[in-house]
N, C-alpha and C. Protein backbone atom coordinates (compact mmCIF):
# COMPACT_ATOMS: atom_id res chain seq x y z
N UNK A 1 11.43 -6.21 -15.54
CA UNK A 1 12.58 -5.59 -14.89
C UNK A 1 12.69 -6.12 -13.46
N UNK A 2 13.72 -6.28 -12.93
CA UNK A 2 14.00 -6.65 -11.72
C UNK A 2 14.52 -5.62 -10.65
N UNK A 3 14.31 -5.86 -10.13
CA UNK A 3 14.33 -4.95 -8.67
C UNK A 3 15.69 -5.26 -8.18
N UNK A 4 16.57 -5.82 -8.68
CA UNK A 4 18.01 -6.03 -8.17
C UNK A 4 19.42 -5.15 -9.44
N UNK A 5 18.01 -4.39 -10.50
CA UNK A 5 19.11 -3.64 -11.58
C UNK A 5 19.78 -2.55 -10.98
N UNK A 6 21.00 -3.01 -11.30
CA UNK A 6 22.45 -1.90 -10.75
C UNK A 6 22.61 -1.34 -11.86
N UNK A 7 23.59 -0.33 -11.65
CA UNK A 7 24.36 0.22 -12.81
C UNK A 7 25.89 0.77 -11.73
N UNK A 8 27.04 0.96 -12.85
CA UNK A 8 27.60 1.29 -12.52
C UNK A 8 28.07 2.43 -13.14
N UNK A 9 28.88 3.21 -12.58
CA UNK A 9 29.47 4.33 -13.46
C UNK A 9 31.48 4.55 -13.39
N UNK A 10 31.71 5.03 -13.75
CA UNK A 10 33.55 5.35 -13.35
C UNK A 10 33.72 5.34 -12.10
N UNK A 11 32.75 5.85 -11.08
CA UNK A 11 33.07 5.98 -9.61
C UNK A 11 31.77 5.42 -8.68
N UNK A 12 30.74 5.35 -8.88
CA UNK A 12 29.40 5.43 -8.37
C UNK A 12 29.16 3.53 -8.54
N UNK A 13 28.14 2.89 -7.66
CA UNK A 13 27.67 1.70 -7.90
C UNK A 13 25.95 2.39 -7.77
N UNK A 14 25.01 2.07 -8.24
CA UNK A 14 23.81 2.65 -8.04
C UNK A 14 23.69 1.42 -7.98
N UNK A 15 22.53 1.14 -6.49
CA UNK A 15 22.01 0.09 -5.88
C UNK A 15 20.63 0.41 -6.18
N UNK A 16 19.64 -0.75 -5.90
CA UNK A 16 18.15 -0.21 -5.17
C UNK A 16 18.08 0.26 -3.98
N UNK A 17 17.25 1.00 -3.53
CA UNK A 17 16.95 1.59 -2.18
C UNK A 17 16.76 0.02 -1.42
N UNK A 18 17.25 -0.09 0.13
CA UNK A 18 16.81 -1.32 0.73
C UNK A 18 16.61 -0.76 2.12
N UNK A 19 15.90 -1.49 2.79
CA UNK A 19 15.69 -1.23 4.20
C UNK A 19 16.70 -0.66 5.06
N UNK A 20 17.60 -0.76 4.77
CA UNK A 20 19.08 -0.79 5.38
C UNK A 20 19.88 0.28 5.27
N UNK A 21 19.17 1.49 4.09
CA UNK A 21 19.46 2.83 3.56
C UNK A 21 18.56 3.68 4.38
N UNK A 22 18.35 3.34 5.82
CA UNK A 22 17.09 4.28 6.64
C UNK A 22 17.63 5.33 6.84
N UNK A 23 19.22 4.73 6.88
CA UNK A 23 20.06 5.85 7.86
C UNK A 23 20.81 6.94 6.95
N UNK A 24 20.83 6.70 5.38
CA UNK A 24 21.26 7.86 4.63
C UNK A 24 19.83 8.47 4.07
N UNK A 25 18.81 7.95 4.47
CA UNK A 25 17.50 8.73 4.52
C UNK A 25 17.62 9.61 5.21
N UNK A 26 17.65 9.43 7.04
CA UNK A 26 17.77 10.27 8.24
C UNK A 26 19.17 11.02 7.74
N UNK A 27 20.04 10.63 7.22
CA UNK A 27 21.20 12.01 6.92
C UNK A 27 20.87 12.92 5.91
N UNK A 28 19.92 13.07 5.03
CA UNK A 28 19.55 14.25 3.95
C UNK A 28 18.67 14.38 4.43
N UNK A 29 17.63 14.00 5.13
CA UNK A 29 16.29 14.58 5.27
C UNK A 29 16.33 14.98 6.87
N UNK A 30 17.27 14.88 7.25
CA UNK A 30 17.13 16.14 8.68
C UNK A 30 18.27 17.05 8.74
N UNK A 31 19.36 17.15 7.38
CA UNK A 31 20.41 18.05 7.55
C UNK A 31 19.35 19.31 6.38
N UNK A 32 19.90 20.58 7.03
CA UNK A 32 18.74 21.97 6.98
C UNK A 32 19.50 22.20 5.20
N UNK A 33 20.34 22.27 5.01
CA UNK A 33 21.23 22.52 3.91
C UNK A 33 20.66 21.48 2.62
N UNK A 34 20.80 19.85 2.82
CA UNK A 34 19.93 19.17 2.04
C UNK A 34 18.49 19.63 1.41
N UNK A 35 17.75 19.90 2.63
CA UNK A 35 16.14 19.75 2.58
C UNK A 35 16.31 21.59 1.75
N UNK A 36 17.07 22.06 1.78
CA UNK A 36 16.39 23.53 1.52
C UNK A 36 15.42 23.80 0.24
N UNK A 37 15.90 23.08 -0.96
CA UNK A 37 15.41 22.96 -2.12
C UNK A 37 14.14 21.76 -2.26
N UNK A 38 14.47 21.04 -1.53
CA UNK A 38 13.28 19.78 -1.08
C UNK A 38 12.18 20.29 -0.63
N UNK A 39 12.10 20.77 0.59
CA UNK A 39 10.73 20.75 1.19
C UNK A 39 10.80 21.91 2.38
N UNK A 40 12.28 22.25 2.39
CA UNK A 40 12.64 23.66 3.12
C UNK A 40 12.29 23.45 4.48
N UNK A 41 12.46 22.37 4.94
CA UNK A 41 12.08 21.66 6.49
C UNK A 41 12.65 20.02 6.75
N UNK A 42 13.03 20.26 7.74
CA UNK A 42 13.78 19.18 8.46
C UNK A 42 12.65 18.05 8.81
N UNK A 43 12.94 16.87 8.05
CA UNK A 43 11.90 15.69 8.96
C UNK A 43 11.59 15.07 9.26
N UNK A 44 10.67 14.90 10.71
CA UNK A 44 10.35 14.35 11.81
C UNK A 44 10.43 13.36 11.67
N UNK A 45 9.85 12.54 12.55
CA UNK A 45 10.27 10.92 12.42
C UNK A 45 9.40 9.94 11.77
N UNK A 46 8.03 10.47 12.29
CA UNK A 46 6.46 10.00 10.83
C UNK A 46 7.39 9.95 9.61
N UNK A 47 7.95 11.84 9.56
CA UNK A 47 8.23 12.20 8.11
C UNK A 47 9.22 10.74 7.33
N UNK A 48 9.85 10.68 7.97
CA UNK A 48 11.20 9.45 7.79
C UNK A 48 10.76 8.29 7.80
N UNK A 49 10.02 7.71 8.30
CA UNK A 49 9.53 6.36 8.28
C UNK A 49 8.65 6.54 6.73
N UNK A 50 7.88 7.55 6.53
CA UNK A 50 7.01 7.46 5.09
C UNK A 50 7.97 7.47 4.60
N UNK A 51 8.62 8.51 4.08
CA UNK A 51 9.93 8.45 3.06
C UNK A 51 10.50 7.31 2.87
N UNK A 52 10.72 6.41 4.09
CA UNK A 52 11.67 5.37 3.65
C UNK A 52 11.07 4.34 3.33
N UNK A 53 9.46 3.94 3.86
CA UNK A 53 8.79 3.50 3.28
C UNK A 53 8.35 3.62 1.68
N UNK A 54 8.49 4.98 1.28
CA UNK A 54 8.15 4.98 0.22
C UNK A 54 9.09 4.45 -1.15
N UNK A 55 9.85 4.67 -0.56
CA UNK A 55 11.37 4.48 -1.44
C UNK A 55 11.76 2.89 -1.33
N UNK A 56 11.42 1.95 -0.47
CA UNK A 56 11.11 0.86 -0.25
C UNK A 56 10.25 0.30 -1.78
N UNK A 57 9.40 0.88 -1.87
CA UNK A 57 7.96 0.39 -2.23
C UNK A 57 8.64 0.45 -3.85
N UNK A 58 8.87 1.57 -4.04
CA UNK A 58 9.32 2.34 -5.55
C UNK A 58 10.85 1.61 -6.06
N UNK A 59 11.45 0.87 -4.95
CA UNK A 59 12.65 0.21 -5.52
C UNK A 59 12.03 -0.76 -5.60
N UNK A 60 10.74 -1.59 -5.72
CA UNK A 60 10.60 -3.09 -5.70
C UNK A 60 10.02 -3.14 -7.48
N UNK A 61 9.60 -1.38 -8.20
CA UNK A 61 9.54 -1.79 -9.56
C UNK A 61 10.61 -1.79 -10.84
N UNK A 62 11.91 -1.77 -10.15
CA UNK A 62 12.90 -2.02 -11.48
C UNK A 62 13.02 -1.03 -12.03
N UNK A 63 12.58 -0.65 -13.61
CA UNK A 63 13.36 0.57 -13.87
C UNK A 63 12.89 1.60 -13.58
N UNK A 64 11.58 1.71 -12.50
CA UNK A 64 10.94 2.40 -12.17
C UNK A 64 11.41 2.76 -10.48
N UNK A 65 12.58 3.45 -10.19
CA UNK A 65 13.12 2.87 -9.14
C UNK A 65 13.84 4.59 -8.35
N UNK A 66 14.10 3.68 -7.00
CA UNK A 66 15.11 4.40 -6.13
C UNK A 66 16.64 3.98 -5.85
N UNK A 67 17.75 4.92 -6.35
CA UNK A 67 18.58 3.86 -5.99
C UNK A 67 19.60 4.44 -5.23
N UNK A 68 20.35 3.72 -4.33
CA UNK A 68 21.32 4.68 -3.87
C UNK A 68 22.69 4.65 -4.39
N UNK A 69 23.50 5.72 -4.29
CA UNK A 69 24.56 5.68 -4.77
C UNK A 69 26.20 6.06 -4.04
N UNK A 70 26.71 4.61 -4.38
CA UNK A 70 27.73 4.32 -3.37
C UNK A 70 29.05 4.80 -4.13
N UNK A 71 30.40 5.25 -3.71
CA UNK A 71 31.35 5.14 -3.54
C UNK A 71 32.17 3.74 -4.00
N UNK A 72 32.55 4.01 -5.11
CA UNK A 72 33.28 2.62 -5.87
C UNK A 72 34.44 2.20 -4.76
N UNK A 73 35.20 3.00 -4.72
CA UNK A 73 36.38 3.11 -3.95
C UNK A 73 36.50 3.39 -2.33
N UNK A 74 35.49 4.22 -1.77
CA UNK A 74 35.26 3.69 -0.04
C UNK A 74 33.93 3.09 0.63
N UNK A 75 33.16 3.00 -0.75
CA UNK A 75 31.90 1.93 -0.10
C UNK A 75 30.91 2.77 0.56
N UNK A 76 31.31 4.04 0.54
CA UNK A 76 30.00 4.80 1.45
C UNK A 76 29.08 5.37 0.63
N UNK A 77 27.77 5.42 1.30
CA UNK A 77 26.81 5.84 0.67
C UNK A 77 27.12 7.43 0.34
N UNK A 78 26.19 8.24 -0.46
CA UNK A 78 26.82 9.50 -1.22
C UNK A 78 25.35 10.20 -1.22
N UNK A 79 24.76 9.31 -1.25
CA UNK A 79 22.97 10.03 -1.82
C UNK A 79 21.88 8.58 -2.85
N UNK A 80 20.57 9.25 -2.96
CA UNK A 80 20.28 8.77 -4.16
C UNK A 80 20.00 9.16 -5.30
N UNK A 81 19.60 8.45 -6.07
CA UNK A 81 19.33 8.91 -7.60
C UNK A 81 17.35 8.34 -7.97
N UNK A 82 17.10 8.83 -8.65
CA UNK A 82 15.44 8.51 -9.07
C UNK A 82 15.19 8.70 -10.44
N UNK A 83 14.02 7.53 -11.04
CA UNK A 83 13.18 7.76 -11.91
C UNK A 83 12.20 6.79 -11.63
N UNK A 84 11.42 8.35 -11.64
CA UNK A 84 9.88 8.32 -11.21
C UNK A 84 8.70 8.85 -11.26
N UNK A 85 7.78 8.31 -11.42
CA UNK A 85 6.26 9.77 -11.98
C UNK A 85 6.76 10.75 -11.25
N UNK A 86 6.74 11.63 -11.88
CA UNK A 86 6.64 13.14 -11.90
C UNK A 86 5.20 13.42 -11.23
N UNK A 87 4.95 13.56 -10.16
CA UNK A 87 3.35 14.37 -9.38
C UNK A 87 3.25 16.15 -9.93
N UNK A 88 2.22 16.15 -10.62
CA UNK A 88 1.98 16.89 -10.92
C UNK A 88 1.15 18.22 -10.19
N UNK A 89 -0.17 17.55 -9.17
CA UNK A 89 -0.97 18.14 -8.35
C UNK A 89 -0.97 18.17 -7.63
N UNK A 90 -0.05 16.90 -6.67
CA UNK A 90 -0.03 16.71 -5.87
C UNK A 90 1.76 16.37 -5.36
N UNK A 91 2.09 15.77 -4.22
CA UNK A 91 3.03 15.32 -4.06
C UNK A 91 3.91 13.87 -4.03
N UNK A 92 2.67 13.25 -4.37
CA UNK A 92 2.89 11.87 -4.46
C UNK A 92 2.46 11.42 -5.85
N UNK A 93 3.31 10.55 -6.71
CA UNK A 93 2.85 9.87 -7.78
C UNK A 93 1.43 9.11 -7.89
N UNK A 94 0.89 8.92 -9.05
CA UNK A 94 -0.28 8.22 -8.72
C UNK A 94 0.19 7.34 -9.59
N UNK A 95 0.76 5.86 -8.49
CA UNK A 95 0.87 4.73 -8.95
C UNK A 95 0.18 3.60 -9.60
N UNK A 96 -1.28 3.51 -9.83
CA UNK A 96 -1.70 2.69 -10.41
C UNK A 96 -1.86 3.23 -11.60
N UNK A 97 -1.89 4.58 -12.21
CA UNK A 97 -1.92 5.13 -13.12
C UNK A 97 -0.72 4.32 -14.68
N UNK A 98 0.68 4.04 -13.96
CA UNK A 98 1.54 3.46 -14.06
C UNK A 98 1.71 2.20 -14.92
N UNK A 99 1.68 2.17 -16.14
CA UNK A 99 2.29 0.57 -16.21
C UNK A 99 4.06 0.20 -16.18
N UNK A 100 3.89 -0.54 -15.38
CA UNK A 100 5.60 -0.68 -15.16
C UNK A 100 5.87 -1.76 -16.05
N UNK A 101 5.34 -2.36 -16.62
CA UNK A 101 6.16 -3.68 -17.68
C UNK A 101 6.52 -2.63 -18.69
N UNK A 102 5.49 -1.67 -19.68
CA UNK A 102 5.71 -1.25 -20.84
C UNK A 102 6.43 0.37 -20.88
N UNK A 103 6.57 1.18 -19.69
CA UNK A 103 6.93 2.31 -19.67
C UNK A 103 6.40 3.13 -20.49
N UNK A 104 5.39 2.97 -21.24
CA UNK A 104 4.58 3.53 -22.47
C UNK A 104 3.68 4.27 -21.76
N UNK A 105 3.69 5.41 -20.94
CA UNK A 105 2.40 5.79 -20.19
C UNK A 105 2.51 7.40 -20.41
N UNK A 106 1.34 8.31 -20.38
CA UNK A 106 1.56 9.67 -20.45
C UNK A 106 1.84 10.42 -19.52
N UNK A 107 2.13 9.77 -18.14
CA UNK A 107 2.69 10.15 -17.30
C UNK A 107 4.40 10.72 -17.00
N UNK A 108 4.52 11.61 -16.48
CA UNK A 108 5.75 12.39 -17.05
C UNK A 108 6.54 11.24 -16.27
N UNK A 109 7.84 10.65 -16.39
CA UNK A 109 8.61 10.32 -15.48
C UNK A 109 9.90 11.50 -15.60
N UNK A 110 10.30 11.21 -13.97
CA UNK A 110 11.46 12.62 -13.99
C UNK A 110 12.41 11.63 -13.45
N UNK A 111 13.73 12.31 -13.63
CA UNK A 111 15.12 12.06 -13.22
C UNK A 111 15.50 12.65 -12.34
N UNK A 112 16.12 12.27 -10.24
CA UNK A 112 16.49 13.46 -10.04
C UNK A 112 17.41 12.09 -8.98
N UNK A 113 17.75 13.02 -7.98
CA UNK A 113 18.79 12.57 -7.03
C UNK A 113 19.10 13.58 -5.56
N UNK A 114 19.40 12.73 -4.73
CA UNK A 114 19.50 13.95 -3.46
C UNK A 114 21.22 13.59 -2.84
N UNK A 115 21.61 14.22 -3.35
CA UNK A 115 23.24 13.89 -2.26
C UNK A 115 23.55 14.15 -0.83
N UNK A 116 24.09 13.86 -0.13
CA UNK A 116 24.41 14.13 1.50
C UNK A 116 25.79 15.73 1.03
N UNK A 117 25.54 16.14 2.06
CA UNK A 117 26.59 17.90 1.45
C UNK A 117 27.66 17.24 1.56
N UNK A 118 28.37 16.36 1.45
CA UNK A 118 29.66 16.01 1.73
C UNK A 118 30.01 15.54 0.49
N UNK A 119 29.13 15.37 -0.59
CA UNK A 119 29.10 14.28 -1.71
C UNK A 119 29.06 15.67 -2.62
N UNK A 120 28.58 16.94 -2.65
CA UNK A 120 28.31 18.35 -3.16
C UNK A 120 29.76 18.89 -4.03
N UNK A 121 29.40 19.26 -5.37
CA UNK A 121 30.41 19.53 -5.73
C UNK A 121 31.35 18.81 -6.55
N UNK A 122 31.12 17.08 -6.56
CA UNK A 122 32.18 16.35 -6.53
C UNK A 122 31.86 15.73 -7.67
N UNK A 123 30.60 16.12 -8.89
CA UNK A 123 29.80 15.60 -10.25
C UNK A 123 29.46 14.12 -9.77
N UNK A 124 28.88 13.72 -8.90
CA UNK A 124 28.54 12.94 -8.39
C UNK A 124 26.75 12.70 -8.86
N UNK A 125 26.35 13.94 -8.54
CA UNK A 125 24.86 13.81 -9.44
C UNK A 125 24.81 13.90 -10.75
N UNK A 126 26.14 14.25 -11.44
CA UNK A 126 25.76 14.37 -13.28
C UNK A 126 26.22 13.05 -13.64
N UNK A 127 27.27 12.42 -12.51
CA UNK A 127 27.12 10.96 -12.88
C UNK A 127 25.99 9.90 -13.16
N UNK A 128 25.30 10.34 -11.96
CA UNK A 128 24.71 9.79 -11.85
C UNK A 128 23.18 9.67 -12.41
N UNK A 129 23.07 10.88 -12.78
CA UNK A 129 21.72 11.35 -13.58
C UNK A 129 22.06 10.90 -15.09
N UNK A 130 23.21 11.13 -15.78
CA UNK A 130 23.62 10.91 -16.88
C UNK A 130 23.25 9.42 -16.92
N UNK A 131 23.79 8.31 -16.12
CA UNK A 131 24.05 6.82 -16.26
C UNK A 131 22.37 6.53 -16.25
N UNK A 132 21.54 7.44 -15.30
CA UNK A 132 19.90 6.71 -15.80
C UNK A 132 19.16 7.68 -17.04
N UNK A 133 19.89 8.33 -17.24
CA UNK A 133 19.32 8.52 -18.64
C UNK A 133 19.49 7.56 -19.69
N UNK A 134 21.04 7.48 -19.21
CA UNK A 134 21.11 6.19 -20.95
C UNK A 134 20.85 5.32 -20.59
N UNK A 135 20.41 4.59 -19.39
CA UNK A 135 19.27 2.95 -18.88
C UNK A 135 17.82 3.75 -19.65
N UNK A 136 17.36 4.85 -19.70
CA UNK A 136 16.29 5.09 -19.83
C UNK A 136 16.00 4.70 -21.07
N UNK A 137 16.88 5.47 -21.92
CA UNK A 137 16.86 5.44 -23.49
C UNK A 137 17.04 4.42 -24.23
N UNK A 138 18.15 3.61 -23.50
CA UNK A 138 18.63 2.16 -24.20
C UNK A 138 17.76 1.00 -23.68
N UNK A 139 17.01 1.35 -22.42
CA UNK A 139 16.61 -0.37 -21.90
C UNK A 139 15.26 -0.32 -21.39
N UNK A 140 14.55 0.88 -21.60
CA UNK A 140 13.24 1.27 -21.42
C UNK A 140 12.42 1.76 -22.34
N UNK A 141 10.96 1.95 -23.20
CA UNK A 141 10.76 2.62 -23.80
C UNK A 141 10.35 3.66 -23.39
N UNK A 142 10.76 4.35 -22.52
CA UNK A 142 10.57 5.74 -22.59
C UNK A 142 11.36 6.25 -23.88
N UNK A 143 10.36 7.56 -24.32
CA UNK A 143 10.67 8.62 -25.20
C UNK A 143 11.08 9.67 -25.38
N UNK A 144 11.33 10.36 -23.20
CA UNK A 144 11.35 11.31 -22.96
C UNK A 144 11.49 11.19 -21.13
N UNK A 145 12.62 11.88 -20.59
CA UNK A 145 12.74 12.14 -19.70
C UNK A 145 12.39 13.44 -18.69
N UNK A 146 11.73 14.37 -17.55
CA UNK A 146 11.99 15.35 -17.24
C UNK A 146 12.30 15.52 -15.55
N UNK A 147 12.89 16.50 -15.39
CA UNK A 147 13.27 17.08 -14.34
C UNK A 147 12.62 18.64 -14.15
N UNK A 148 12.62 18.47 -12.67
CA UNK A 148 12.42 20.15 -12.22
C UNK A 148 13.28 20.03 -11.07
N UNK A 149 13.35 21.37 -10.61
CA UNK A 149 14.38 22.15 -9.50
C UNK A 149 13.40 23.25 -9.20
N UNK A 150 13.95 23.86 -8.08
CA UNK A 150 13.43 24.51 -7.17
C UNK A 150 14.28 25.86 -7.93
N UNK A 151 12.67 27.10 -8.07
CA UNK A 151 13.88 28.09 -8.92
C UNK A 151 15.63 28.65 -8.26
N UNK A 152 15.45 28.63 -7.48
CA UNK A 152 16.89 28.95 -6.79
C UNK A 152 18.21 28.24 -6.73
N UNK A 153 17.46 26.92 -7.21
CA UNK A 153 18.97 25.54 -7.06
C UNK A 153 19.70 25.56 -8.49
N UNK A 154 20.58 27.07 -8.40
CA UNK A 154 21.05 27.00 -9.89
C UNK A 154 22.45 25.51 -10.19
N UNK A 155 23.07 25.39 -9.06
CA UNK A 155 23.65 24.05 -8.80
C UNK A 155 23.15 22.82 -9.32
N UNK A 156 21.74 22.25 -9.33
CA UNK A 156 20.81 21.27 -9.58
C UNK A 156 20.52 21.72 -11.02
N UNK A 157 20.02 22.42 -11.75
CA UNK A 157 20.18 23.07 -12.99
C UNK A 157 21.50 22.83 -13.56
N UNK A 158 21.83 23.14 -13.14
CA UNK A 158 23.53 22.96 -13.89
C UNK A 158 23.85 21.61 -14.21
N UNK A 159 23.35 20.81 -12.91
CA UNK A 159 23.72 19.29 -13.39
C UNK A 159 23.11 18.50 -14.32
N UNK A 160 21.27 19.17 -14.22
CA UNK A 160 20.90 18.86 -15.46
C UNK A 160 21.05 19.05 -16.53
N UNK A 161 21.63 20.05 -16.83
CA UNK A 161 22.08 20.54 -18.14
C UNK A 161 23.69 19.92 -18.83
N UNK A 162 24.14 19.46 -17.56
CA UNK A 162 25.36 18.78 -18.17
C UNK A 162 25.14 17.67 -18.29
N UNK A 163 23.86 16.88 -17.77
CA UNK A 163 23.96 15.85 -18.41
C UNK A 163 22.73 15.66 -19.61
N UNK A 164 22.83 16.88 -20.43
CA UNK A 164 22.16 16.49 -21.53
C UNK A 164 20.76 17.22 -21.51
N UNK A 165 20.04 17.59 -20.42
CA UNK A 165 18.75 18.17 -20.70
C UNK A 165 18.45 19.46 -21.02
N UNK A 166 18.13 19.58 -21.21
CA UNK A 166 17.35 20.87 -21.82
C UNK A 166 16.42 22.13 -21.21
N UNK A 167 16.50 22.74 -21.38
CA UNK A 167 15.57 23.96 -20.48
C UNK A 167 14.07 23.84 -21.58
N UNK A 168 13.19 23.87 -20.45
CA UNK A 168 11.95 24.28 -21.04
C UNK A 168 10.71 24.72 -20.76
N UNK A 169 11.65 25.86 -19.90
CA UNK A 169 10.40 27.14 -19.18
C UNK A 169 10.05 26.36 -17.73
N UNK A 170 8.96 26.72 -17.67
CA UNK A 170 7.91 27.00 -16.08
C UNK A 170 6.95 25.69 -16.59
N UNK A 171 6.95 24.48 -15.61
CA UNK A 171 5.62 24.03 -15.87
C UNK A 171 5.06 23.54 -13.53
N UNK A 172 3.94 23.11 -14.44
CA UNK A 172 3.19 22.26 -12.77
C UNK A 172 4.35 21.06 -12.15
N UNK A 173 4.23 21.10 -11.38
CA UNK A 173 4.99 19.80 -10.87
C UNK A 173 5.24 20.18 -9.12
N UNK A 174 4.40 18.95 -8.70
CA UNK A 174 4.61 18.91 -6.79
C UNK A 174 4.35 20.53 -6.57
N UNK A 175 2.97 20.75 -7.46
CA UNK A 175 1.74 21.75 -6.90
C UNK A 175 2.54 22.53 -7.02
N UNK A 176 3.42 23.11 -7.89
CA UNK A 176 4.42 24.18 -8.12
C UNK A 176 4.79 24.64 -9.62
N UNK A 177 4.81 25.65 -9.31
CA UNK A 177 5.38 25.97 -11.50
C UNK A 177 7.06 26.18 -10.78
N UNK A 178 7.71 25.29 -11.48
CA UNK A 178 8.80 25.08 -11.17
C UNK A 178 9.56 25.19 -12.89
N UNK A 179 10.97 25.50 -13.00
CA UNK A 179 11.50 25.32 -13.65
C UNK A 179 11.87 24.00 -14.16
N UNK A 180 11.76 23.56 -15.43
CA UNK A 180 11.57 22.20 -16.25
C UNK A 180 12.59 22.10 -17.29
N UNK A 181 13.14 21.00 -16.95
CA UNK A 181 14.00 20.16 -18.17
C UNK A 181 13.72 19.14 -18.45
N UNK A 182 14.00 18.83 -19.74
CA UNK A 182 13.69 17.61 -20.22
C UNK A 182 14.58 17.53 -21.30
N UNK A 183 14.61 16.12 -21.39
CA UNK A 183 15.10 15.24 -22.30
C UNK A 183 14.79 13.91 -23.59
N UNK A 184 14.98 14.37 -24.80
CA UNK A 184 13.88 13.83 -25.97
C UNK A 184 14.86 12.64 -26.25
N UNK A 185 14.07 11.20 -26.09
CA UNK A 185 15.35 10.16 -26.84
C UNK A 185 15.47 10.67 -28.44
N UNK A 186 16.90 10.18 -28.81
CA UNK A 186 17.06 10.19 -30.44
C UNK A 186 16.71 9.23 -30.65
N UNK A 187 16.24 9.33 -32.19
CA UNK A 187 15.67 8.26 -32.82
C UNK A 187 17.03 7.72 -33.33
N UNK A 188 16.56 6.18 -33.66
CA UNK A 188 17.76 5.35 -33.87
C UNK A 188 18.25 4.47 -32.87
């Protein structure tokens, strides 16, 4: 997989994360409204340099990626979109755990996305969650997708559910029993 896979959707271009996305990093991760369901704190500037570092690192494996998602029609950034180990104990994936050629690993990968509030409202994340599900299913072997939300983000729930996933209780995830969806490929 290459680190330059786009997708597009009816309205959305999903890019990789690039150096150059620092600054729609610094717009969700220090507006109080974004972060509430995230990490329920605004952050600092360490905080922002890791983040964007990290998202750096995670767009260089292809379908294992960060991407951002632009505006077909005015070119502006909107938010991003993700699929990526799911941390279970902790808050960070454990990347060598990972094989990125075969996607065959028992490691959960999840689907999620963070929009800027201006982008809120506008099915901009069911676009966009929907379009890496079916990269998931059609061009990866994954077997199975999941997501969690923060119990309160019935908004974020909603989008997962419209695009196809499924409710399935309380599990661990980022040291939390969080509410869980997932998604089973069909066979065929």
């Amino acid at each position: 997989m290459s680190s330059t896979l786009r997708f597009e959707t009816q309205r959305l271009l999903l890019r990789p994360y690039e150096e150059y996305d620092s600054g729609l990093t610094r717009e969700q991760m220090t507006d109080p409204d974004v972060v509430k369901y995230l990490t329920g704190k605004i952050f600092d500037e360490n905080e922002l340099t890791e983040r964007v570092n990290a998202s750096l690192v995670r767009s260089l494996c292809g379908a294992i990626s960060v991407w951002v998602l632009i505006d077909h029609e005015t070119g502006e950034k909107l938010g991003t979109s993700i699929l990526l180990p799911m941390p279970i104990e902790e808050t960070k994936p454990t990347w060598q755990d990972l094989d990125l050629n075969s996607l065959d690993s028992e490691i959960k990968i999840e689907v999620g996305y963070i929009l800027k509030k201006s982008a809120w409202g506008k099915g901009y994340a069911t676009e966009a969650c929907t379009r890496l599900l079916q990269f998931a299913f059609e061009k990866t072997k994954l077997k199975e997708v999941w997501a969690v939300t923060d119990d309160g983000n019935a908004a974020s729930q909603r989008v997962l559910r419209k695009s196809g996933m499924k409710d399935v209780g309380i599990t661990k995830a980022y040291n939390e029993n969080l509410p869980t969806f997932k998604l089973t490929k069909k066979n065929g």
